[in-house]
Protein backbone atom coordinates (compact mmCIF):
# COMPACT_ATOMS: atom_id res chain seq x y z
CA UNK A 1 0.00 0.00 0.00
CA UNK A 2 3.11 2.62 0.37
CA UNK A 3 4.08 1.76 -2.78
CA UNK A 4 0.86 2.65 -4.41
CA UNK A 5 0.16 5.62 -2.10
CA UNK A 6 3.54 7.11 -2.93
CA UNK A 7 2.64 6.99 -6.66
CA UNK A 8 -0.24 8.39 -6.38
CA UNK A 9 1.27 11.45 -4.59
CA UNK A 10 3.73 11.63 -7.44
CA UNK A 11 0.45 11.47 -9.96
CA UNK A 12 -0.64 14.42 -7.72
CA UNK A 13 2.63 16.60 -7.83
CA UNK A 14 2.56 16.15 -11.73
CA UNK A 15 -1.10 17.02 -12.43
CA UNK A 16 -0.56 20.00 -9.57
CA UNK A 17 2.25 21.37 -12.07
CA UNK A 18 0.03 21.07 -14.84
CA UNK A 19 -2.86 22.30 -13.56
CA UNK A 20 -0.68 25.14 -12.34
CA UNK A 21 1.01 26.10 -15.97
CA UNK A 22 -1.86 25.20 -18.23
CA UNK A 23 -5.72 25.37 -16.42
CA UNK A 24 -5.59 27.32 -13.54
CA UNK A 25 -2.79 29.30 -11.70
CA UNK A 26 -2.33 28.65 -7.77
CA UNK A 27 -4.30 25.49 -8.05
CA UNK A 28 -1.03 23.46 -6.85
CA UNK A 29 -1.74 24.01 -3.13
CA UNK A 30 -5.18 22.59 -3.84
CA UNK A 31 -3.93 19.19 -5.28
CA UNK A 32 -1.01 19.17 -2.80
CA UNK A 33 -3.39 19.50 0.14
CA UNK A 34 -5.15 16.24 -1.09
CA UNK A 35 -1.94 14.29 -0.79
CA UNK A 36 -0.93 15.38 2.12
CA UNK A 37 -4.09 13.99 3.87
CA UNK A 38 -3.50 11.26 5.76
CA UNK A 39 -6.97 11.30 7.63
CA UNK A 40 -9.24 7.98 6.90
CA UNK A 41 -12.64 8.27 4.51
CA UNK A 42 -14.75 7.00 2.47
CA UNK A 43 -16.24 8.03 -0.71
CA UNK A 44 -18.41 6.97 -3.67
CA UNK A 45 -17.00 7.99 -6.99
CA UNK A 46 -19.99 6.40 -9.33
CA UNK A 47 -22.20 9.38 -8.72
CA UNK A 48 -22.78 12.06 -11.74
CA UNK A 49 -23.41 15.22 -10.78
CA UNK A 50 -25.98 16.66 -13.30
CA UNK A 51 -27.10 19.66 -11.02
CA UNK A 52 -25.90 22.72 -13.42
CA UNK A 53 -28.14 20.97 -16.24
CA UNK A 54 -31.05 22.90 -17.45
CA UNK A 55 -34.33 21.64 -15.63
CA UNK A 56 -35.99 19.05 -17.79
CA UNK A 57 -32.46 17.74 -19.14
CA UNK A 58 -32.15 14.06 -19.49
CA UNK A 59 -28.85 11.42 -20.24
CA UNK A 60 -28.43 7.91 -20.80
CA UNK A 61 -25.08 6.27 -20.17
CA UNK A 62 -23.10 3.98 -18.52
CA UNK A 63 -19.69 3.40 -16.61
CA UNK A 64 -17.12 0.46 -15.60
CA UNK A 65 -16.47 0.91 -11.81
CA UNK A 66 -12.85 -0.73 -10.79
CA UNK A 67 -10.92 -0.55 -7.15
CA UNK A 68 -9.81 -2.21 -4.04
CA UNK A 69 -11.98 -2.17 -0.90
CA UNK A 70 -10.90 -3.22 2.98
CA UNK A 71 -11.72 -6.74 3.05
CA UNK A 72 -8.94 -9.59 2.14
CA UNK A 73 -8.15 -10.27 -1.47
CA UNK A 74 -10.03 -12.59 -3.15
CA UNK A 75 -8.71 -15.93 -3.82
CA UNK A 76 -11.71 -17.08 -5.64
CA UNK A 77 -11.25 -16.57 -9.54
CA UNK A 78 -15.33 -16.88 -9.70
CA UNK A 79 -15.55 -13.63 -7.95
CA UNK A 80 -16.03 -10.42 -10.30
CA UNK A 81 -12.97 -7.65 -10.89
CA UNK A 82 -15.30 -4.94 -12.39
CA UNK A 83 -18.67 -3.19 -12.19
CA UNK A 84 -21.23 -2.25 -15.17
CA UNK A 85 -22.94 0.08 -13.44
CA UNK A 86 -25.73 1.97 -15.87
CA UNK A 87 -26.56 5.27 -15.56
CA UNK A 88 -30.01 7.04 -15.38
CA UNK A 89 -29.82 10.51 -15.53
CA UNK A 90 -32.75 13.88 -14.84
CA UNK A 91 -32.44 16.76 -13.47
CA UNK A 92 -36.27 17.97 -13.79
CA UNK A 93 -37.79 20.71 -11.49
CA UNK A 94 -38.77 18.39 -8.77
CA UNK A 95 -37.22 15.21 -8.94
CA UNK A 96 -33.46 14.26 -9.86
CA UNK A 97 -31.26 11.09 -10.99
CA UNK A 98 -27.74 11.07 -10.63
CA UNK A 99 -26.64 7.60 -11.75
CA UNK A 100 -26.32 5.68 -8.31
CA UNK A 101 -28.50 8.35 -6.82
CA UNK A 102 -31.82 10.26 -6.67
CA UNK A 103 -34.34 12.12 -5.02
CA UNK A 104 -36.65 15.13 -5.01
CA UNK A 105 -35.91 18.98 -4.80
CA UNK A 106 -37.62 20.54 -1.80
CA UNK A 107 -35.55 23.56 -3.05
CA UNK A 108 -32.98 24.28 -6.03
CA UNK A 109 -32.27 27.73 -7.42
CA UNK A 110 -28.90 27.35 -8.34
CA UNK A 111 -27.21 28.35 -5.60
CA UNK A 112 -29.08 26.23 -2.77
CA UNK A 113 -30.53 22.64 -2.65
CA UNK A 114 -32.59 20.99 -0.15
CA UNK A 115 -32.94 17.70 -1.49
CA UNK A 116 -34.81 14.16 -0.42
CA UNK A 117 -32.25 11.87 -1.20
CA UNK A 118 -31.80 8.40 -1.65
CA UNK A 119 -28.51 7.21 -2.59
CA UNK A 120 -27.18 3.06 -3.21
CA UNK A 121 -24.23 1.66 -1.09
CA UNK A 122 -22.27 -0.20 -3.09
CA UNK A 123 -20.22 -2.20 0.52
CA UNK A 124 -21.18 -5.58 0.44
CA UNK A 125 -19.28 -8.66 1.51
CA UNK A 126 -19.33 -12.13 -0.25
CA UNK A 127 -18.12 -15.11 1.87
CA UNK A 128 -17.66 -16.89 -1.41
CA UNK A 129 -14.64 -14.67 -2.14
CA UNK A 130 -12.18 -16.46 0.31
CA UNK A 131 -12.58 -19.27 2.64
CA UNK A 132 -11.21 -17.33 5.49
CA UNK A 133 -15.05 -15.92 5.04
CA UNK A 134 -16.52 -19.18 5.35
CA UNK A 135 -19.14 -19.55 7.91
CA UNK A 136 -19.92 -15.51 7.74
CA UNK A 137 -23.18 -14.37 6.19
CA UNK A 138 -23.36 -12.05 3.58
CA UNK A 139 -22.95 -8.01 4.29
CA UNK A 140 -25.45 -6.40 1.56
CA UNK A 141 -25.25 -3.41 -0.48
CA UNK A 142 -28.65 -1.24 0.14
CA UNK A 143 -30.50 1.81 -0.60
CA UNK A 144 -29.81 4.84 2.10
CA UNK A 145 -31.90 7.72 2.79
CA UNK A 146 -32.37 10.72 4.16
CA UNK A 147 -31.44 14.53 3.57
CA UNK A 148 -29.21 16.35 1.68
CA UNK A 149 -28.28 20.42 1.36
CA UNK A 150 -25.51 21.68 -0.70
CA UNK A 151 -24.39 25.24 -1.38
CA UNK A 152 -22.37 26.56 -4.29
CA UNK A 153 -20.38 29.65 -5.23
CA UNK A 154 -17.51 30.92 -7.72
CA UNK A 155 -15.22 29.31 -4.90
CA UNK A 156 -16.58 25.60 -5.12
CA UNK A 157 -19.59 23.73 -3.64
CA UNK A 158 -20.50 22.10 -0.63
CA UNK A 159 -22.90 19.07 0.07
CA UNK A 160 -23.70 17.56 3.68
CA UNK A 161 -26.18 14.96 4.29
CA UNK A 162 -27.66 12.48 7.03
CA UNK A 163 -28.88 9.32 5.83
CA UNK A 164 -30.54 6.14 6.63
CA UNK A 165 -30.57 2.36 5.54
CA UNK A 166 -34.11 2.02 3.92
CA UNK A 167 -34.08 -1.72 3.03
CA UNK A 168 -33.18 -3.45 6.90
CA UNK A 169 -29.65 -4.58 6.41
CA UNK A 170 -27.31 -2.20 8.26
CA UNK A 171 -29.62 -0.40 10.32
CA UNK A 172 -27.54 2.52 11.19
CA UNK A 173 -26.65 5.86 9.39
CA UNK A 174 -24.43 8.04 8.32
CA UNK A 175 -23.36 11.70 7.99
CA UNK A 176 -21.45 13.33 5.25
CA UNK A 177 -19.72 16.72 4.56
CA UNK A 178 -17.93 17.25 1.12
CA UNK A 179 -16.48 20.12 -0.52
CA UNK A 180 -15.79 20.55 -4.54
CA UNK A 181 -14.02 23.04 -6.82
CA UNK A 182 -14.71 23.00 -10.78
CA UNK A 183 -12.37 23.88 -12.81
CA UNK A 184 -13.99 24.63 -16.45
CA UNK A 185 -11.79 24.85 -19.37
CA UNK A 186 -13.78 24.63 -22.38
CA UNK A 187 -14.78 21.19 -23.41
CA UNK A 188 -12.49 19.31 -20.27
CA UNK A 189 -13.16 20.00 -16.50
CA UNK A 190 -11.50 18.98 -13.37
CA UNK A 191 -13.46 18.52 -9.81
CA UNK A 192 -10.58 17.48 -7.38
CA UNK A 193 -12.84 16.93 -3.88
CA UNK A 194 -12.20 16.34 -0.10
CA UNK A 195 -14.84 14.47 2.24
CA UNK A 196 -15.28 13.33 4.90
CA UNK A 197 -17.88 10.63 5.93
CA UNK A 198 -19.36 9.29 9.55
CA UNK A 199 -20.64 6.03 10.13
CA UNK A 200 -23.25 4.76 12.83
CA UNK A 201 -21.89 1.71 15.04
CA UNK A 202 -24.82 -0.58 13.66
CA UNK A 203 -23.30 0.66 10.41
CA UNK A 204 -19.48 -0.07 11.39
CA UNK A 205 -20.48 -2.86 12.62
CA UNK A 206 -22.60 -4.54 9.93
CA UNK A 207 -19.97 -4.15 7.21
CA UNK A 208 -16.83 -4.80 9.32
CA UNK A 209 -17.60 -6.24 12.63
CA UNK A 210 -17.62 -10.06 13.49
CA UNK A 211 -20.51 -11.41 15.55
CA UNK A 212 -19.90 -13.82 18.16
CA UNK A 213 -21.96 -17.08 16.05
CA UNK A 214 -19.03 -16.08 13.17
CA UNK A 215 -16.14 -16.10 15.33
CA UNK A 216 -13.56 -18.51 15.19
CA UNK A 217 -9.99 -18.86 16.46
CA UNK A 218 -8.39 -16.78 13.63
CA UNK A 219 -11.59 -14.63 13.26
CA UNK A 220 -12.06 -13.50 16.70
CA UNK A 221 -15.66 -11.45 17.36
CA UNK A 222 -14.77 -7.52 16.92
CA UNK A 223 -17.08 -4.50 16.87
CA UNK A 224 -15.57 -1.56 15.57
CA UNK A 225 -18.31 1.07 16.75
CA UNK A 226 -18.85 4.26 15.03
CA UNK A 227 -16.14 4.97 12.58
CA UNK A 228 -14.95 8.33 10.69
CA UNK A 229 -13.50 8.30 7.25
CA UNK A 230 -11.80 10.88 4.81
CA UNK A 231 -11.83 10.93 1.18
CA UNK A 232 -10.31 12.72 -1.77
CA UNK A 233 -10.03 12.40 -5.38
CA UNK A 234 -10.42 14.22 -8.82
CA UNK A 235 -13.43 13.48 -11.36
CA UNK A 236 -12.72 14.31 -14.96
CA UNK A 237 -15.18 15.12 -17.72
CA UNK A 238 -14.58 15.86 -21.30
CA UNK A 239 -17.15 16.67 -23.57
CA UNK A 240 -16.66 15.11 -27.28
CA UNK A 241 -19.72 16.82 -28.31
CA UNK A 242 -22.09 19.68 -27.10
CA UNK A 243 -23.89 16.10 -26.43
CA UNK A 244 -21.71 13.60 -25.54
CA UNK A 245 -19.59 13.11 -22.83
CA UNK A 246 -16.55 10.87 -21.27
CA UNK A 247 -15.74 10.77 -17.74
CA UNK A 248 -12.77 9.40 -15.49
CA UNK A 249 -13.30 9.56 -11.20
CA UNK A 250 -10.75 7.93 -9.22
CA UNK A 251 -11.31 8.44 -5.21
CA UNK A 252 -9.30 7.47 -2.35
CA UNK A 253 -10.82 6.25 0.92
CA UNK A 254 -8.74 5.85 4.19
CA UNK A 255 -10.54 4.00 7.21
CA UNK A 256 -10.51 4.79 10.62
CA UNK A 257 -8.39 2.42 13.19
CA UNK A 258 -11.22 0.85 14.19
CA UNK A 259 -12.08 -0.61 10.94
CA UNK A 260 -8.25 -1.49 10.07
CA UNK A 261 -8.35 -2.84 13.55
CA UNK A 262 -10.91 -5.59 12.33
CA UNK A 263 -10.30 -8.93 11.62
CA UNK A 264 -12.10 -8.67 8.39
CA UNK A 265 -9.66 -5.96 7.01
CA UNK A 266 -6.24 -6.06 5.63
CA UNK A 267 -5.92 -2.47 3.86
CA UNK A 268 -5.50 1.16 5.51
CA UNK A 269 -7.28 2.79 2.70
CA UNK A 270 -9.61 1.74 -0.17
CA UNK A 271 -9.39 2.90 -4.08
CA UNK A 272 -12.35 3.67 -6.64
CA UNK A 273 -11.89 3.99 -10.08
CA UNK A 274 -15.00 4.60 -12.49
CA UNK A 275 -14.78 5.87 -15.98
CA UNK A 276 -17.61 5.69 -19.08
CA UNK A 277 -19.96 8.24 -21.14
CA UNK A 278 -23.68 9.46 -21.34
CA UNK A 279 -25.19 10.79 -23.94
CA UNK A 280 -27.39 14.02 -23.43
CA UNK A 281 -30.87 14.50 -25.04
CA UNK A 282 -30.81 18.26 -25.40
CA UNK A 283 -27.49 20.69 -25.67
CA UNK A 284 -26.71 21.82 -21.99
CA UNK A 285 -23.42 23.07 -23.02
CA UNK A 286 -25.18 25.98 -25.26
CA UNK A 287 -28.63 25.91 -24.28
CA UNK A 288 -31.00 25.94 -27.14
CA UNK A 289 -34.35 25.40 -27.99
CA UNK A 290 -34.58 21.84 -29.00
CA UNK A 291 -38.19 20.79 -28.86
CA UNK A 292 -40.28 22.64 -32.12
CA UNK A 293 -42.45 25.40 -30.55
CA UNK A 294 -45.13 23.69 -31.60
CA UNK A 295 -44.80 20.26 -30.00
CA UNK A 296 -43.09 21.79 -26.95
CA UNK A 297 -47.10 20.11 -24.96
CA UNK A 298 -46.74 17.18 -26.85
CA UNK A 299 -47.22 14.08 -24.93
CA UNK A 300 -48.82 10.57 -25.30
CA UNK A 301 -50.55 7.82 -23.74
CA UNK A 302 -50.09 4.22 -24.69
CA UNK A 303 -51.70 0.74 -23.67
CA UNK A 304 -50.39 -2.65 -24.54
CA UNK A 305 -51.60 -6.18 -23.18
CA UNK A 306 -49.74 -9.47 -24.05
CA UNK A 307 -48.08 -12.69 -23.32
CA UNK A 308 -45.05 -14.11 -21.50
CA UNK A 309 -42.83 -14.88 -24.38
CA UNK A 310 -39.81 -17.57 -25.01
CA UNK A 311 -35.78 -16.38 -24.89
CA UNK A 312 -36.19 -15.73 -28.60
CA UNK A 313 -38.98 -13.55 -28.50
CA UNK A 314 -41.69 -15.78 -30.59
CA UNK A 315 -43.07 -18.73 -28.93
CA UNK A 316 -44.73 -18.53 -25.21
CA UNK A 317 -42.13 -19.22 -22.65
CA UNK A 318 -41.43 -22.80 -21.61
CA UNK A 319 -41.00 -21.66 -17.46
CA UNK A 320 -44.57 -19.84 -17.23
CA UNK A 321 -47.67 -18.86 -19.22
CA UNK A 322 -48.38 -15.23 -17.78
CA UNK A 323 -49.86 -12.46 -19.33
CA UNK A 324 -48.86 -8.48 -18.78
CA UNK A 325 -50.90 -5.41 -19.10
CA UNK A 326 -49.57 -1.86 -19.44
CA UNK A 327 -50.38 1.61 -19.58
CA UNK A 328 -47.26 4.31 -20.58
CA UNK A 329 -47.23 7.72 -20.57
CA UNK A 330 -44.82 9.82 -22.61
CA UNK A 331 -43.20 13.29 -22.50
CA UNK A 332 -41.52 14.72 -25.58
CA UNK A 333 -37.56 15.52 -24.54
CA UNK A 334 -36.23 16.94 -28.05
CA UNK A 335 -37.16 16.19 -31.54
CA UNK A 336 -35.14 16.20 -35.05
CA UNK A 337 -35.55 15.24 -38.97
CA UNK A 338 -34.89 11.70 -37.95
CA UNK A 339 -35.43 10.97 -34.43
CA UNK A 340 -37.45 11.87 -31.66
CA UNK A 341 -36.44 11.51 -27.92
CA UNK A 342 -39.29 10.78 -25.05
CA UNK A 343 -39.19 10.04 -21.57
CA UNK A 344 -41.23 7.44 -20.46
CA UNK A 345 -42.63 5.47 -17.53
CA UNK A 346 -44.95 2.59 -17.39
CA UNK A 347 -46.84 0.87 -15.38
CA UNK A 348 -47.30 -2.78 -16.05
CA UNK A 349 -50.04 -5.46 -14.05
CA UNK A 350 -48.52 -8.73 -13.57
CA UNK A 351 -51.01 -11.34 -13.95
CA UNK A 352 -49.26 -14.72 -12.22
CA UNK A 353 -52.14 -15.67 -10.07
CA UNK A 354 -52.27 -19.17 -11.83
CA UNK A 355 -48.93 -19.59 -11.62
CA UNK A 356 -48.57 -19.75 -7.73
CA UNK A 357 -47.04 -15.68 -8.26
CA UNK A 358 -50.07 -13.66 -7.38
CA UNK A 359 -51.33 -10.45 -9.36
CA UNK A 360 -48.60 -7.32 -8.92
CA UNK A 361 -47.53 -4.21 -10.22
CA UNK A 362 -43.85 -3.11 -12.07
CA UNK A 363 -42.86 0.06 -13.01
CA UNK A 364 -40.23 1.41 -15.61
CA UNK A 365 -38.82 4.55 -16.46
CA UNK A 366 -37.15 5.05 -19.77
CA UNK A 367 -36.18 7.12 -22.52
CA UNK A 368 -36.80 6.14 -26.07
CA UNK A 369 -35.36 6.78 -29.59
CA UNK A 370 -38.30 6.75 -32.02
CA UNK A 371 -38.06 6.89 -35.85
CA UNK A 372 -40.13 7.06 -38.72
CA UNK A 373 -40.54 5.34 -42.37
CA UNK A 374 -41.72 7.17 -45.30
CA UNK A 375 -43.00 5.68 -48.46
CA UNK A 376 -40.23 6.41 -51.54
CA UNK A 377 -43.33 6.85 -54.00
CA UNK A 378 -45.92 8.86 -51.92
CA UNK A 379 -43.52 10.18 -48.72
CA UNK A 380 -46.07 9.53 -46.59
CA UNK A 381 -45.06 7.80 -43.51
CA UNK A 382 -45.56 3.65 -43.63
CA UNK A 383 -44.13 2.63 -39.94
CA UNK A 384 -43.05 4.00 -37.11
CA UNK A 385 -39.59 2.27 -34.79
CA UNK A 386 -38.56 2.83 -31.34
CA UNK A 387 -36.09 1.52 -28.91
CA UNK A 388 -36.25 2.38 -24.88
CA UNK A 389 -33.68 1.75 -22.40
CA UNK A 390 -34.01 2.44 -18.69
CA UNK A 391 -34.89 1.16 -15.44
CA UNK A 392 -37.36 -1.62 -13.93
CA UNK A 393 -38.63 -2.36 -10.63
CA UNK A 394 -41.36 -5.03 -9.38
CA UNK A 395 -43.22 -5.52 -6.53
CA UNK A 396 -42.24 -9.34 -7.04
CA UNK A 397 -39.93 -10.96 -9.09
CA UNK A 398 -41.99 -12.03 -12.33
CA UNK A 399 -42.14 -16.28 -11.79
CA UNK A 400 -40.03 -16.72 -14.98
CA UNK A 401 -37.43 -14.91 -14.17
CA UNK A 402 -37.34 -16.66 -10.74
CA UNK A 403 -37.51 -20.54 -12.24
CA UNK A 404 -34.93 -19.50 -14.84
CA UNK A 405 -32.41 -18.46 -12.53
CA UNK A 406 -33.15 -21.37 -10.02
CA UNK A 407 -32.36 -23.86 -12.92
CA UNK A 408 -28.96 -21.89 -13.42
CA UNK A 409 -28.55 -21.27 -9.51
CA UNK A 410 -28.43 -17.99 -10.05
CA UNK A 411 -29.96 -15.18 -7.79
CA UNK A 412 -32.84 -12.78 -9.13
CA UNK A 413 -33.40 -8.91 -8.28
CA UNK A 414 -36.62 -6.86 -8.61
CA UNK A 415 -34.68 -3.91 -9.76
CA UNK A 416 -33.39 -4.38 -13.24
CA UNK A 417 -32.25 -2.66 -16.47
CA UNK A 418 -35.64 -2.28 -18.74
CA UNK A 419 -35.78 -2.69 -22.85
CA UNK A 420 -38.12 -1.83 -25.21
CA UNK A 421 -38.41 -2.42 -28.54
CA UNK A 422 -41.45 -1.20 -30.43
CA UNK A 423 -43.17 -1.35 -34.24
CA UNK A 424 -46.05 0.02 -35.38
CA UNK A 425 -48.56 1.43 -38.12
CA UNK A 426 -50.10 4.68 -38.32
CA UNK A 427 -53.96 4.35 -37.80
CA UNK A 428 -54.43 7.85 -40.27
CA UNK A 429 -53.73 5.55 -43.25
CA UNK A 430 -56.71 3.23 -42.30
CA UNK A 431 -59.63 5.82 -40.65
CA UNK A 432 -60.09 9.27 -41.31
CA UNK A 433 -61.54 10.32 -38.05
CA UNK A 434 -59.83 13.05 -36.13
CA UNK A 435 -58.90 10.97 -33.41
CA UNK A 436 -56.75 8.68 -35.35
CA UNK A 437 -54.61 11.20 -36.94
CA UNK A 438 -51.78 11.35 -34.59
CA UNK A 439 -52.47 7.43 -33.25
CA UNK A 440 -50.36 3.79 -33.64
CA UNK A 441 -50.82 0.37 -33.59
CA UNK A 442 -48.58 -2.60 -33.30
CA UNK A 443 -46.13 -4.59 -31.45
CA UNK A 444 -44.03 -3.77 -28.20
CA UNK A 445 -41.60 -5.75 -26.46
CA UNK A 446 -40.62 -5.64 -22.86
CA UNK A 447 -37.54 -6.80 -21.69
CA UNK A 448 -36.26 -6.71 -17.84
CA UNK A 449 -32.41 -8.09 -17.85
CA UNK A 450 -29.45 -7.83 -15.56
CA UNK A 451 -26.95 -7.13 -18.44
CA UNK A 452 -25.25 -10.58 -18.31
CA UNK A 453 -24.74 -10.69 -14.43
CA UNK A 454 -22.00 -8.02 -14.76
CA UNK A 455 -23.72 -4.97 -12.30
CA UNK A 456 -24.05 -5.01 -8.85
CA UNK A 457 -26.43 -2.33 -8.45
CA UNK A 458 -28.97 -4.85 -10.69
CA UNK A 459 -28.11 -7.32 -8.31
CA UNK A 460 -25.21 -9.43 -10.33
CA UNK A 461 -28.05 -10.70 -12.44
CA UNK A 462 -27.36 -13.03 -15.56
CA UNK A 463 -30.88 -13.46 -17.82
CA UNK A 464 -34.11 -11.77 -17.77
CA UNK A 465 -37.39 -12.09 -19.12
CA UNK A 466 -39.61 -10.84 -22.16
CA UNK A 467 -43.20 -10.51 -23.01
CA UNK A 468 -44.71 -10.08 -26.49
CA UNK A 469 -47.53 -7.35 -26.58
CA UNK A 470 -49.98 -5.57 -28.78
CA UNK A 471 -50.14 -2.06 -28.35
CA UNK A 472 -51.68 1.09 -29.29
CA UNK A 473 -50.57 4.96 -28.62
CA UNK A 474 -51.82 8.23 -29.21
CA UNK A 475 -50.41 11.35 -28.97
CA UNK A 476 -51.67 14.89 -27.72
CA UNK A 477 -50.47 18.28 -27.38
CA UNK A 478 -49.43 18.86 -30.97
CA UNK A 479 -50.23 22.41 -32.37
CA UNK A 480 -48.67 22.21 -35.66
């Protein structure tokens, strides 16, 4: 660990000089007083800030998330070295995603936020990854909540929060105070950031405590109590395009004695490196009016019933013969001469009553890409295409997806990534009636996955499930 922490100080006295000759003059002492920190922390790099984004802005995107935590190296090959994680991202007028985290704006005006926040914890501990584990059970990532303020200012921003585990695994909370400085230089910017994190003892505990039914002569019972941790580290972002963006966050974490003190622990400090892209629907670089005035209220309803439908998207499944029903709304986010981009979020009943599942709901929010084919001889429009991507959740986990992954011995989630692909035919060609003018019918497919078991915030999930269902959408709001 010297080794590594003394390059990394030489990584900082390099990118101090640099940032000193060629960005921005006296920022040296800023990047030397992160490496001469030798507090402990903890900090979550996989979060995308999307605050200075005009309300109503929207991004799709994802990131690989790489590092060393606390615990003992792995000797089991099996175990994963890398995270997908996708990313979801709004900034709207009341509600907010920020890849690993979201919540709702009790008040944002630029300079102040009072947000509801709810944020996912990405500590967990597997017993499969060494034997010295064995006989331990399983420390669980989870959802925390709670409350979050942050001010900003030409000299930086800063963010405190208090929150609280929502799902019943740790218990405890935590407290958090961190303090950022952009640096903007055209189409590359630099966020170097300092925080510093407190934990609950149920917290401590949970993660890095050993209870006396797990102890064992060379695993004696330990509990660390409340523990305080400092972080630093430097996000990146460069924008390719007034659109598209690449990003690079690497984040340092030291731990308190109390948690290097536990039997469970063989590292001083913890690294987090995640890099990837999003795309943006809608130029927040140089703002711009990029929904036509006259569909700037256009939005649409859509409701599609069908059946549970075979890995290759034809037959009926062979694991269960369920049925879905949906109802989507849609919100226009931009349009173009090719494309059209919509936010969307559905609500689908689960009928699995017969199949020992019970009745329940699901929900997805998504964005799609829709398209349109023209005619060659008439250019009138023939079909209309669209592909969604986003997120899933369900009350239950649908029965398929539960008997597939029991006959791989897998593990299932009810949060997963969501697909859609969809096909249809414009009704105006077949009735005249004013109603029909702006309406569609045809085919939708709806896919939940886990993207190939390679994300742990959709719960290391390999396979999914499809259904196979008719549909038909209008659209209102149109002036031109």
């Amino acid at each position: 660990m010297t080794t590594l922490w003394n390059a990394w100080q030489q990584v900082c006295i390099v990118l101090a000089s640099l940032l000193n000759r060629f960005v921005v003059p006296g920022a040296t002492g800023l990047v030397l007083l992160l490496v001469t920190l030798s507090a402990r922390a903890q900090y979550e790099v996989a979060e995308i800030p999307i605050f200075d984004a005009p309300k109503g802005t929207a991004a799709l995107g994802g990131g690989l998330r790489l590092g060393r935590d606390l615990y003992l190296e792995s000797d089991n090959d099996e175990i994963r070295r890398f995270d997908l994680v996708p990313l979801y991202l709004y900034n709207g007028k009341f509600v907010f995603f920020r890849g690993t985290s979201g919540g709702i704006h009790l008040v944002s005006n630029g300079r102040l936020e009072l947000n509801l926040l709810g944020r996912y914890r990405f500590n967990q501990l597997d017993p499969g990854r060494s034997e010295y584990y064995d006989g331990m059970d399983k420390r669980k990532q989870t959802v925390d909540a709670g409350i979050e303020l942050t001010f900003r200012g030409k000299w930086g921003g800063i963010t405190a929060n208090y929150l609280a585990d929502t799902l019943n695994r740790h218990q405890g909370q935590s407290a958090e105070f961190t303090y950022r400085y952009p640096i903007d230089r055209g189409s590359l910017s630099l966020t170097p950031f300092i925080s510093w994190t407190w934990q609950s003892d149920r917290l401590a505990n949970y993660y890095y405590g050993v209870r006396d039914d797990e102890a064992r002569p060379d695993r004696p019972a330990y509990s660390p109590g409340r523990a305080q941790f400092m972080s630093f580290g430097l996000n990146t972002t460069w924008w390719l395009s007034d659109r598209a963006q690449f990003f690079a966050n690497l984040g340092f974490t030291g731990s308190d004695k109390v948690v290097t003190d536990s039997p469970l622990t063989d590292l001083e400090s913890a690294t987090t490196f995640f890099a990837g892209g999003t795309y943006v629907f809608g130029n927040v670089r140089k703002p711009e009016l990029y929904i036509s005035s006259g569909r700037a209220r256009e939005w649409s309803w859509k409701v599609n019933y069908g059946y549970q439908a075979h890995g290759n998207i034809v037959g009926k499944s062979d694991f269960a013969d369920t049925t879905i029903g949906g109802l989507t709304f849609a919100k226009l986010l931009t349009d173009g001469p090719r494309v059209d981009f919509t936010g969307k979020l559905a609500f689908f009943r689960h009928f699995e009553k017969d199949e020992g599942n019970g009745n329940f709901w699901s929900t997805a929010l998504y964005i799609a890409a829709t398209g349109k084919g023209f005619s060659p001889w008439s250019h009138e429009e023939v079909f209309r295409y669209s592909f969604g991507f986003g997120m899933s959740y369900a009350e239950k986990v649908p029965i398929t997806e539960q008997r597939k992954q029991a006959a791989k011995g897998n593990n299932t989630a009810r949060f997963l990534n969501y697909l859609e692909l969809q096909l249809d035919y414009p009704l105006k060609r077949l009735f005249k009636s004013p109603s029909m003018q702006d309406c569609y019918a045809g085919l939708t497919i709806v896919h939940r996955s886990g993207i190939f078991g390679t994300s742990d915030i959709l719960g290391d999930v390999a396979g999914g499930s499809d259904w196979i269902t008719a549909h038909m959408e209008c659209t209102l709001g149109r002036t031109s």
